[in-house]
N, C-alpha and C. Protein backbone atom coordinates (compact mmCIF):
# COMPACT_ATOMS: atom_id res chain seq x y z
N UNK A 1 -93.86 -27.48 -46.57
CA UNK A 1 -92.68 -26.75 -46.26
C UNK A 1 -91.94 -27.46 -45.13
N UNK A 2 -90.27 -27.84 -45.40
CA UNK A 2 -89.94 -28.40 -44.58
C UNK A 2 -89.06 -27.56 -43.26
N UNK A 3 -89.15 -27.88 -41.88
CA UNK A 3 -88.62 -27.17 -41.21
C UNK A 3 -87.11 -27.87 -40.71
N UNK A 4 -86.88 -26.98 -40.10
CA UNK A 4 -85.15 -27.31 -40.49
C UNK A 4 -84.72 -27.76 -38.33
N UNK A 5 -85.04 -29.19 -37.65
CA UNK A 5 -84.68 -29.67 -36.90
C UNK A 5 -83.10 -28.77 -36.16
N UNK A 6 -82.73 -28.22 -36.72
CA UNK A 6 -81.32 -28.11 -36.53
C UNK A 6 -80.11 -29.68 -36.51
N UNK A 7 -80.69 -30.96 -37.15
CA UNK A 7 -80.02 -31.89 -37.12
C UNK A 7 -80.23 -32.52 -35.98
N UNK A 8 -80.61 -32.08 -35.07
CA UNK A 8 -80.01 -33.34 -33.82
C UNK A 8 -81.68 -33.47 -32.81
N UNK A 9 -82.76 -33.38 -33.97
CA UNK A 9 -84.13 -34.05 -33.35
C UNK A 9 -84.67 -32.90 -32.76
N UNK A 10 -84.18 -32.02 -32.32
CA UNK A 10 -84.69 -30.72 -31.56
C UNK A 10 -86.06 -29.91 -31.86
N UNK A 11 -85.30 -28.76 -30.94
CA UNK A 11 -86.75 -28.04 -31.72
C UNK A 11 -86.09 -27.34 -32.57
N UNK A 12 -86.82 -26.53 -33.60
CA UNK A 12 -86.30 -25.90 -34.76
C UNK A 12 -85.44 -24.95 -34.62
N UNK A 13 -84.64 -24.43 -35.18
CA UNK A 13 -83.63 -23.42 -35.31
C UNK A 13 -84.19 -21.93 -35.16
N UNK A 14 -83.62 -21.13 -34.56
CA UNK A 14 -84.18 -20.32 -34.34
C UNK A 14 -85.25 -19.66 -33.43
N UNK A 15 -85.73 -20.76 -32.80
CA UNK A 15 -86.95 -20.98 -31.67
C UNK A 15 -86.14 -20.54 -30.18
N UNK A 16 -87.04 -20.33 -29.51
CA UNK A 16 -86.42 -19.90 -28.05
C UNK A 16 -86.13 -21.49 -27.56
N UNK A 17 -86.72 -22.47 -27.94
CA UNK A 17 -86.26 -23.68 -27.57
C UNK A 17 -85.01 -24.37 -28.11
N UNK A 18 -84.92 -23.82 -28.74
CA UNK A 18 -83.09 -23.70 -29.47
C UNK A 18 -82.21 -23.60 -29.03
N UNK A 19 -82.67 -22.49 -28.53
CA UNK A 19 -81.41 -21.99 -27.86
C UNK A 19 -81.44 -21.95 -25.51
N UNK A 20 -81.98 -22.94 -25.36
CA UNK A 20 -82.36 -23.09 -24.07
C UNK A 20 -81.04 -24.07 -24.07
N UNK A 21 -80.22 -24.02 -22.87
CA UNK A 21 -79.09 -24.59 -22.78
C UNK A 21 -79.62 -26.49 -22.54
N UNK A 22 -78.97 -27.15 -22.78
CA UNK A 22 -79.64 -28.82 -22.51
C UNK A 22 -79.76 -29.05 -21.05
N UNK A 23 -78.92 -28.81 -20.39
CA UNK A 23 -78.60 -29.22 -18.75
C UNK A 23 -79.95 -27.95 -17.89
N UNK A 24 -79.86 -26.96 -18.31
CA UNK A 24 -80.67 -25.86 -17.92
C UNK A 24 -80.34 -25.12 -16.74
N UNK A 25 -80.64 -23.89 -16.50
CA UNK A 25 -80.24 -22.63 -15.59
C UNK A 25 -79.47 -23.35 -14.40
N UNK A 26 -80.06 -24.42 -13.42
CA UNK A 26 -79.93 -25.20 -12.37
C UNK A 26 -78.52 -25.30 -12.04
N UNK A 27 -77.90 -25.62 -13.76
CA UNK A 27 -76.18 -26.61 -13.87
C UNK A 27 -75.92 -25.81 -13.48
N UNK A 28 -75.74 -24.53 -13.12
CA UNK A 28 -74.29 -23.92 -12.84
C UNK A 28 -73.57 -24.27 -11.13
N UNK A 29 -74.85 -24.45 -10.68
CA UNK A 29 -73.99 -25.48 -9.02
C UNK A 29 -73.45 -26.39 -9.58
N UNK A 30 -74.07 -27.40 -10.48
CA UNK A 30 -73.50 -28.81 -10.68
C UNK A 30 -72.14 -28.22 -11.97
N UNK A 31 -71.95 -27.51 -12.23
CA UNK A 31 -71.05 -26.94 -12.72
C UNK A 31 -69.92 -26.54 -11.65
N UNK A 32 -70.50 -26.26 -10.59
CA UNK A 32 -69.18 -25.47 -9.29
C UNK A 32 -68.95 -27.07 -8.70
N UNK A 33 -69.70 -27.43 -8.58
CA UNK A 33 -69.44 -28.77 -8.07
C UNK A 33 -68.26 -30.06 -8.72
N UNK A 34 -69.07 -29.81 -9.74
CA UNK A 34 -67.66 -30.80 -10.69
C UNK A 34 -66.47 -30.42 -10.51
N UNK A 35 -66.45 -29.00 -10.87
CA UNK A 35 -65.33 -28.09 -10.69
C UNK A 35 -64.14 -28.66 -9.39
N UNK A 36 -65.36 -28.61 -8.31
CA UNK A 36 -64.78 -29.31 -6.78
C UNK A 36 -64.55 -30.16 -7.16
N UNK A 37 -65.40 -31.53 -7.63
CA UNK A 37 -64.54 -32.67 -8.14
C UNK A 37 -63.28 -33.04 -8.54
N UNK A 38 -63.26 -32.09 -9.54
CA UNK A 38 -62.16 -32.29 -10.85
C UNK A 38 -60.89 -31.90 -9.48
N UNK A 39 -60.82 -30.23 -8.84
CA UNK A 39 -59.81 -29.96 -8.06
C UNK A 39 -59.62 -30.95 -6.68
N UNK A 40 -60.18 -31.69 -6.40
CA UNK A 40 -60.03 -32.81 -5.39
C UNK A 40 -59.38 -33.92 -5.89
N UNK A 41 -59.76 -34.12 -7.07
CA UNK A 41 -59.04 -35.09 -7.79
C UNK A 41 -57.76 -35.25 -8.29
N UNK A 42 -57.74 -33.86 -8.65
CA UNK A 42 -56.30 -33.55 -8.79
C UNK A 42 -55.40 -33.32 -7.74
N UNK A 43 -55.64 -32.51 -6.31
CA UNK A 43 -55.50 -32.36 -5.87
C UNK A 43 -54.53 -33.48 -4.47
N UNK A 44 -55.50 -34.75 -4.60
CA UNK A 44 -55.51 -35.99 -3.84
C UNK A 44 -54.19 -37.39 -4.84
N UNK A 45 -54.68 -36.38 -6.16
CA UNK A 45 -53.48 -37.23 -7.16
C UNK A 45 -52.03 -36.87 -6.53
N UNK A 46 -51.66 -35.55 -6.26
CA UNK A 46 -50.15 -34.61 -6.54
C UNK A 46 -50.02 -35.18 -4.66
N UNK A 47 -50.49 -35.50 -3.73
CA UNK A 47 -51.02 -35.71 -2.60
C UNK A 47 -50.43 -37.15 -2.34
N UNK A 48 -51.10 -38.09 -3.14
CA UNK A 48 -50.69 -39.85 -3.43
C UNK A 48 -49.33 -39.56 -4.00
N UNK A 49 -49.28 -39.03 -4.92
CA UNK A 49 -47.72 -39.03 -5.46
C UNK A 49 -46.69 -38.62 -4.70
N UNK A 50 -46.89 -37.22 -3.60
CA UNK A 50 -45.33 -37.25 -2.62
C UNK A 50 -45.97 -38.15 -1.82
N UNK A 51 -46.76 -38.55 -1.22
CA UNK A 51 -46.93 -39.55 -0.12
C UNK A 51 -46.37 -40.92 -0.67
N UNK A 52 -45.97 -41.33 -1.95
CA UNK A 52 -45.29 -42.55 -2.20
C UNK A 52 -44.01 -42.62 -2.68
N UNK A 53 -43.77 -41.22 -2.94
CA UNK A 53 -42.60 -40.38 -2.48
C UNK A 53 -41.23 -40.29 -1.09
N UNK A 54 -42.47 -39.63 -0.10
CA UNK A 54 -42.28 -40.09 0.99
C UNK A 54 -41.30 -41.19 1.82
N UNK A 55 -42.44 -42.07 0.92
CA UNK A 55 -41.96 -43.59 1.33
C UNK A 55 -40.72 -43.71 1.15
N UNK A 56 -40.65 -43.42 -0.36
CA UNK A 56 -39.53 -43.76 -0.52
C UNK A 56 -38.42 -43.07 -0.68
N UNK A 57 -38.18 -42.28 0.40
CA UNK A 57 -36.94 -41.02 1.28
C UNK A 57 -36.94 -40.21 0.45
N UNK A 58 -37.77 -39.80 -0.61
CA UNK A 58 -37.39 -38.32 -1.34
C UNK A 58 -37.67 -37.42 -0.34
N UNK A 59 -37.83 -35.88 -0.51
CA UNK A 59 -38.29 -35.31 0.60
C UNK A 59 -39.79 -34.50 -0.06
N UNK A 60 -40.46 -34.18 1.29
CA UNK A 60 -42.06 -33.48 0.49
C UNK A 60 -41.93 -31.74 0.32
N UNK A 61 -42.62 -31.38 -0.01
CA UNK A 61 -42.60 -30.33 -0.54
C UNK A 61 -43.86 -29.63 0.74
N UNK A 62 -43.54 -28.41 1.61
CA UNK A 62 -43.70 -27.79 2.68
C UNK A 62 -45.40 -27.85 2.28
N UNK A 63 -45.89 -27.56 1.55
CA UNK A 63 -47.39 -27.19 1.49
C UNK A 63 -47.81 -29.01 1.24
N UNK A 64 -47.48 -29.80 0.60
CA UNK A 64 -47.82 -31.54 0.82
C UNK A 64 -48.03 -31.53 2.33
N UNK A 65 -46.36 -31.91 2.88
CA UNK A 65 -46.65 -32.02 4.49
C UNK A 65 -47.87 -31.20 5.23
N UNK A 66 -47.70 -30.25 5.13
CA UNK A 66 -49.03 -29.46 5.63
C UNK A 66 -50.46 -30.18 5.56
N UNK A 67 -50.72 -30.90 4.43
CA UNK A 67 -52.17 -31.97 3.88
C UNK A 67 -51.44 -32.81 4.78
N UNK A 68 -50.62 -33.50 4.90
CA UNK A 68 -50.25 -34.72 5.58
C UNK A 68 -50.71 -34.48 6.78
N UNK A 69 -50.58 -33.55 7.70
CA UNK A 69 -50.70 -33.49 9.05
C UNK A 69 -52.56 -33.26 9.47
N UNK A 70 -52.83 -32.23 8.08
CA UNK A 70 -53.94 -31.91 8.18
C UNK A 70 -54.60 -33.15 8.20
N UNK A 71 -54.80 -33.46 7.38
CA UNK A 71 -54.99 -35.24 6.97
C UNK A 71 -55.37 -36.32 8.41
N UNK A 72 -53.86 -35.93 9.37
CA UNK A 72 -53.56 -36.69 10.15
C UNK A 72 -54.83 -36.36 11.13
N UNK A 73 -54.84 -34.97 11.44
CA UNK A 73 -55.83 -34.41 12.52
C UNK A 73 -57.48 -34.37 12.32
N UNK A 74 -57.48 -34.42 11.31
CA UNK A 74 -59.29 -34.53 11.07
C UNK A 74 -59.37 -35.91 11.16
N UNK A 75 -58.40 -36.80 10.86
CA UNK A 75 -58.78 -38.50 10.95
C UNK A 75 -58.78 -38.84 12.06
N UNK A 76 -58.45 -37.93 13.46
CA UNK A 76 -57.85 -38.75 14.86
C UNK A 76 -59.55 -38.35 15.20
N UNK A 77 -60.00 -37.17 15.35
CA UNK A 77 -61.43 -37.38 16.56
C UNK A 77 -62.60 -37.48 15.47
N UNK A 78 -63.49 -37.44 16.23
CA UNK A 78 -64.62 -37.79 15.40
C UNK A 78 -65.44 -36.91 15.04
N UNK A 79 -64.84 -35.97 14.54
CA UNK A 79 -64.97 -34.42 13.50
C UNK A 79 -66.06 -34.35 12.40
N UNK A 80 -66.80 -33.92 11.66
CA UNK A 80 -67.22 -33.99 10.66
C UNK A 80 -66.51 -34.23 9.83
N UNK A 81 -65.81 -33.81 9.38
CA UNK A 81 -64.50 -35.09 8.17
C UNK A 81 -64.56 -36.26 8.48
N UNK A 82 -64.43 -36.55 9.72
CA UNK A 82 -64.27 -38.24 9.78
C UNK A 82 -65.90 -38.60 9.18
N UNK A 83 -67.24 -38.11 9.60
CA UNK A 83 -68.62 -38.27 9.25
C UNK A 83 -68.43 -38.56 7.85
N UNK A 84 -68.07 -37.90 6.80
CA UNK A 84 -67.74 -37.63 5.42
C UNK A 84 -67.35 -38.72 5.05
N UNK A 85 -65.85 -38.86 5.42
CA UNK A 85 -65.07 -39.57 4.78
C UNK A 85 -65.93 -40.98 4.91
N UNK A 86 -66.61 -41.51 5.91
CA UNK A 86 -67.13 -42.57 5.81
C UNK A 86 -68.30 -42.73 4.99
N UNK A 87 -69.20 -41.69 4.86
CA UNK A 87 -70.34 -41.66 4.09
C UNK A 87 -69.64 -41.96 2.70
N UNK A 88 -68.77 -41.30 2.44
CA UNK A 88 -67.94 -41.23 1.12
C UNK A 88 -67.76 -42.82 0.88
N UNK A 89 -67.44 -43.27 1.60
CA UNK A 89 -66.34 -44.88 1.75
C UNK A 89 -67.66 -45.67 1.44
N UNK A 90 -69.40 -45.54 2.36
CA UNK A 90 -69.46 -46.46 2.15
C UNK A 90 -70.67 -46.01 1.10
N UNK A 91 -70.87 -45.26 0.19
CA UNK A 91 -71.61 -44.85 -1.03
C UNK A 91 -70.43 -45.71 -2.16
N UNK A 92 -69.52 -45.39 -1.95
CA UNK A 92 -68.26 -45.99 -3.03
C UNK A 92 -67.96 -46.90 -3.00
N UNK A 93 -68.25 -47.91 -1.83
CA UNK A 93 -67.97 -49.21 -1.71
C UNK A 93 -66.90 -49.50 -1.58
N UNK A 94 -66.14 -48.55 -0.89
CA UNK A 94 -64.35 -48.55 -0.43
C UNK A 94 -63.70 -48.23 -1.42
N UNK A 95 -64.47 -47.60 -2.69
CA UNK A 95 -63.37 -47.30 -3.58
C UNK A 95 -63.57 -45.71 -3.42
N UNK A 96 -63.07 -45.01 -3.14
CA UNK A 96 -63.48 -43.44 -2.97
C UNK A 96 -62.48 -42.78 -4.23
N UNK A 97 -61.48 -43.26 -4.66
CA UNK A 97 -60.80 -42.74 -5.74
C UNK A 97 -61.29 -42.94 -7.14
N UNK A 98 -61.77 -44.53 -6.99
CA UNK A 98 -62.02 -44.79 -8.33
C UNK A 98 -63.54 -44.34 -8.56
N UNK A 99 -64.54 -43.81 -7.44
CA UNK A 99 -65.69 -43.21 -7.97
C UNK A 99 -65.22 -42.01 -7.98
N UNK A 100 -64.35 -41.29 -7.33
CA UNK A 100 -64.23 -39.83 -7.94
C UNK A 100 -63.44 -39.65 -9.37
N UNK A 101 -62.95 -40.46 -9.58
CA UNK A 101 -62.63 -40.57 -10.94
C UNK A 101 -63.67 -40.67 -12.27
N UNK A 102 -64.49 -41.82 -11.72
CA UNK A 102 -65.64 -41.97 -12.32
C UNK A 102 -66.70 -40.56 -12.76
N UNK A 103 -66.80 -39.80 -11.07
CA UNK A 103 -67.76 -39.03 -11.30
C UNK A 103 -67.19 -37.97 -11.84
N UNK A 104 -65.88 -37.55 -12.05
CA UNK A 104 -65.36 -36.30 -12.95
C UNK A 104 -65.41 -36.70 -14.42
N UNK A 105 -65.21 -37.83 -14.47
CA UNK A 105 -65.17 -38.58 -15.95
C UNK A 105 -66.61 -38.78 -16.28
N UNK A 106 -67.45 -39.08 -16.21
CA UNK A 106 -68.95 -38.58 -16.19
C UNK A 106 -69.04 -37.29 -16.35
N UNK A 107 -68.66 -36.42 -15.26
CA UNK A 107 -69.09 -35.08 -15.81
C UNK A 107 -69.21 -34.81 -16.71
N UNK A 108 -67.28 -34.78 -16.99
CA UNK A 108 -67.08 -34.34 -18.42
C UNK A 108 -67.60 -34.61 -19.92
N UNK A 109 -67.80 -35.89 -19.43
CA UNK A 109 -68.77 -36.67 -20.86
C UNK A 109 -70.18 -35.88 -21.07
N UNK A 110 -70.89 -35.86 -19.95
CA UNK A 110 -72.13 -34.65 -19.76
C UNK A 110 -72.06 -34.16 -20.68
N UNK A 111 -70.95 -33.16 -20.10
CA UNK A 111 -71.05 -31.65 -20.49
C UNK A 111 -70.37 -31.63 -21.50
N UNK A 112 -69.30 -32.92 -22.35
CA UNK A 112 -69.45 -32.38 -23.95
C UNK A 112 -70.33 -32.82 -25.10
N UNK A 113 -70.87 -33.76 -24.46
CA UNK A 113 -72.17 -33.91 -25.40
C UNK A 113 -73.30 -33.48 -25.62
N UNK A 114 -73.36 -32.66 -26.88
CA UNK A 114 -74.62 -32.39 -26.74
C UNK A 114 -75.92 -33.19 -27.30
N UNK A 115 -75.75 -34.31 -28.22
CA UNK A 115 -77.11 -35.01 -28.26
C UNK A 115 -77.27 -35.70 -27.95
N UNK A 116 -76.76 -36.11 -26.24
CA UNK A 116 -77.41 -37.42 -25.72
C UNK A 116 -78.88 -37.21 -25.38
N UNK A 117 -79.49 -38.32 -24.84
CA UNK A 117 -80.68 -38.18 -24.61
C UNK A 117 -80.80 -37.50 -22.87
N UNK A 118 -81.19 -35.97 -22.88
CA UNK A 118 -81.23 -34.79 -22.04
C UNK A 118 -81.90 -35.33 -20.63
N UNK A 119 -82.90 -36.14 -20.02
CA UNK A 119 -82.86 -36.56 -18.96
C UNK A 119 -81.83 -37.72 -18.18
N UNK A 120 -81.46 -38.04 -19.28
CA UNK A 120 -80.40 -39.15 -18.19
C UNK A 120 -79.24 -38.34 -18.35
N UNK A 121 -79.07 -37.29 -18.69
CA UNK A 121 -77.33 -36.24 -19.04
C UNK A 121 -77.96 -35.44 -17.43
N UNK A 122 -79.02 -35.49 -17.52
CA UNK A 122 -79.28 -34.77 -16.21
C UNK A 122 -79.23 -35.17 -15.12
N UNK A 123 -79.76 -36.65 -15.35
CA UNK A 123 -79.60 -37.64 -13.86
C UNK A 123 -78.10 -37.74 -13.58
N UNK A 124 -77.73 -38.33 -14.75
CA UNK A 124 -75.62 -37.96 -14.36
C UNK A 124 -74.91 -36.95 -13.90
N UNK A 125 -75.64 -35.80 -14.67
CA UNK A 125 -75.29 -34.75 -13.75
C UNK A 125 -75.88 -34.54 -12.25
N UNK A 126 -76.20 -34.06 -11.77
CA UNK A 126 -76.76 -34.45 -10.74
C UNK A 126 -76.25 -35.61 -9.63
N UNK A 127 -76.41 -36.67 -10.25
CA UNK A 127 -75.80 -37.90 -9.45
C UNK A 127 -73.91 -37.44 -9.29
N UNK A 128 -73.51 -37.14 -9.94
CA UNK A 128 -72.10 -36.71 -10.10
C UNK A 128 -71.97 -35.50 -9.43
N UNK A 129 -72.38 -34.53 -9.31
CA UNK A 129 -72.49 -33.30 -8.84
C UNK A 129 -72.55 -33.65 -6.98
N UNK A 130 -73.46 -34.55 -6.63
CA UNK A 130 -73.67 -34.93 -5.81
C UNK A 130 -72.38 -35.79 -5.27
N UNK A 131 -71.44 -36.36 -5.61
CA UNK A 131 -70.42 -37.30 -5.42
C UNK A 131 -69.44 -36.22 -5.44
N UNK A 132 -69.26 -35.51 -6.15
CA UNK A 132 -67.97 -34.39 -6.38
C UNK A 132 -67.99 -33.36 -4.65
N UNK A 133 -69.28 -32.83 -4.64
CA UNK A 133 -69.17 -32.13 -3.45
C UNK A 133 -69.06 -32.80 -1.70
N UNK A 134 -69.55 -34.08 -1.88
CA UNK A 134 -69.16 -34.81 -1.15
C UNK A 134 -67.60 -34.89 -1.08
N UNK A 135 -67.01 -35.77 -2.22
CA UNK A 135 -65.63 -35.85 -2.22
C UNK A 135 -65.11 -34.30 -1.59
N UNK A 136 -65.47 -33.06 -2.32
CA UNK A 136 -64.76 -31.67 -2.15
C UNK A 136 -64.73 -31.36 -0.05
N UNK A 137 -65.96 -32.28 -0.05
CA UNK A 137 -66.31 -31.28 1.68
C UNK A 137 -65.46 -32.28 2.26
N UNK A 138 -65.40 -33.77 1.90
CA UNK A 138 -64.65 -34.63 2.67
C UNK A 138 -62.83 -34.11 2.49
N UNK A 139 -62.11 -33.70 1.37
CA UNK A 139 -61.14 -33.38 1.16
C UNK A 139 -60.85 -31.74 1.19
N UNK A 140 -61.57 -31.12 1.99
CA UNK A 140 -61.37 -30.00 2.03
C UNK A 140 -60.20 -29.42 2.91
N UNK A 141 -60.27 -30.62 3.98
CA UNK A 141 -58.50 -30.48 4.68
C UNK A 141 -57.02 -29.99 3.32
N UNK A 142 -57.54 -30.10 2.09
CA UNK A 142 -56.37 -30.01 1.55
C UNK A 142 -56.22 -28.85 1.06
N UNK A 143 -56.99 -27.89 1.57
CA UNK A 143 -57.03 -26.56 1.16
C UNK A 143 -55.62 -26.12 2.25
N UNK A 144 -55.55 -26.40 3.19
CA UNK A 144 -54.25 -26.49 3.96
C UNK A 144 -53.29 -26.40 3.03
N UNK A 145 -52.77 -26.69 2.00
CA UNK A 145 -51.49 -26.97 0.72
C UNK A 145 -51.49 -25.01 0.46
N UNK A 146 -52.56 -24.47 0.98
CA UNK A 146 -52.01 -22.63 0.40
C UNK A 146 -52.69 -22.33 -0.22
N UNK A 147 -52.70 -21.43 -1.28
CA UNK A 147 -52.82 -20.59 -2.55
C UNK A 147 -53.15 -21.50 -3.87
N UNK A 148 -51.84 -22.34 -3.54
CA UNK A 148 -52.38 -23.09 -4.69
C UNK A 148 -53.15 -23.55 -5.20
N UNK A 149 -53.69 -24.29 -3.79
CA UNK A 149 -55.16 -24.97 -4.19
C UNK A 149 -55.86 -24.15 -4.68
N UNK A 150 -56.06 -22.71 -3.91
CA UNK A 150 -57.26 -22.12 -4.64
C UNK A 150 -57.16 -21.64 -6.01
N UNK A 151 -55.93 -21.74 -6.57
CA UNK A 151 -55.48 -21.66 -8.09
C UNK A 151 -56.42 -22.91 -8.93
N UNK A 152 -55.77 -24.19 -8.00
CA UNK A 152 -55.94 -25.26 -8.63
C UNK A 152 -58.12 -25.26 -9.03
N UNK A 153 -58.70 -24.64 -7.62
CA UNK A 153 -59.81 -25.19 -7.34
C UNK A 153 -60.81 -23.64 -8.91
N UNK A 154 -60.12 -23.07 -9.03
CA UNK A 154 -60.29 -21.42 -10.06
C UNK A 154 -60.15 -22.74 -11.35
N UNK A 155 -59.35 -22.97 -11.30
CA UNK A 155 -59.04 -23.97 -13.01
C UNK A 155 -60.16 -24.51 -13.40
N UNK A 156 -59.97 -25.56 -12.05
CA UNK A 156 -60.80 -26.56 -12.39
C UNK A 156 -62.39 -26.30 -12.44
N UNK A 157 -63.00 -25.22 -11.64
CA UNK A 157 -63.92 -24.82 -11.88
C UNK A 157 -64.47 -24.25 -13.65
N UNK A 158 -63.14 -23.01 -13.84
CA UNK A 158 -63.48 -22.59 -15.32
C UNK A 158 -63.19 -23.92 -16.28
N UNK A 159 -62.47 -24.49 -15.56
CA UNK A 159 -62.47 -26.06 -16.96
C UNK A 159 -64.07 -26.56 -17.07
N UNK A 160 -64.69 -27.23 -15.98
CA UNK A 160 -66.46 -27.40 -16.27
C UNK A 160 -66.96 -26.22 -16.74
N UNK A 161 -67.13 -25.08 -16.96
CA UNK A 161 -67.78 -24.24 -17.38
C UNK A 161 -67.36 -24.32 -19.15
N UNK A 162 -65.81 -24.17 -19.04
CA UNK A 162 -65.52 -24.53 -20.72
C UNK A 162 -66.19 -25.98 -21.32
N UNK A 163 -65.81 -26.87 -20.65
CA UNK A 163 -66.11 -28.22 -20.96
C UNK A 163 -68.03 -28.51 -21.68
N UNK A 164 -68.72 -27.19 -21.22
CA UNK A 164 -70.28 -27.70 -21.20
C UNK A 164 -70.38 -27.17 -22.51
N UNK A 165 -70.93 -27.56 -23.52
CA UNK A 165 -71.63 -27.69 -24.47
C UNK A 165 -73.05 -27.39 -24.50
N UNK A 166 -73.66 -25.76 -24.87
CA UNK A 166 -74.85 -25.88 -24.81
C UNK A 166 -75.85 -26.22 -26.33
């Protein structure tokens, strides 16, 4: 009698091992975390864009300037942001954008696949989870921008939660 894999090598259909999520109970930090990722990322994008803006005499928009200054003041003493931002700098190897890019783009790959092979979806997670909340605590000056952010940081959170594939 043949039993029925559910297709993708598993355990059988119907089994309590079936239905056990792949990432397991743990993800839902590394779930809030990405979340932080993803809204830092975005966040630091709309951020780069009036700041080159800026430059070039358009005018900023009252909650930008606000990150600008904020920005300005956690970078002058030697604050825990400044601690961050360097740990950040030198884990990334001076690229701090292009690994937070990386590690939201990872996430997401994670969490829509479901038959990769389940310990290294975990090490990525994890390793990424770990880079996102870093990035989030180092850019947390940009919660300064208002309301919005915490709109932005609500999205991006329920976006990793949609995004996971159990």
């Amino acid at each position: 009698m043949a039993v029925d894999g559910g297709g993708d090598g598993g355990a059988p259909a119907g089994t309590d091992e079936a239905r056990t999520p792949r990432l397991g109970p743990w993800d839902t930090g590394a779930k809030v975390l990405h979340g932080l990722g993803l809204a830092t990322l975005a966040m630091s994008e709309q951020v780069r864009f009036y700041l080159d803006s800026a430059r070039e005499g358009r005018p900023v928009p009252d909650h930008i300037e606000a990150v600008f200054k904020s920005a300005v003041s956690v970078s002058r003493d030697g604050s825990f942001h400044r601690t961050l931002w360097d740990v950040q700098e030198n884990i990334s190897f001076g690229q701090e954008r292009a690994a937070l890019w990386a590690a939201v783009f990872f996430a997401i790959v994670v969490r829509r696949n479901s038959r990769g092979p389940v310990d290294l979806q975990k090490a990525i997670s994890v390793v990424t989870a770990g880079y996102c909340g870093l990035a989030a605590m180092a850019g947390s000056y940009m919660l300064s921008a208002g309301i919005s952010t915490f709109l932005l940081v609500a999205i991006s959170i329920g976006a990793m939660f949609a995004f996971t594939r159990e």
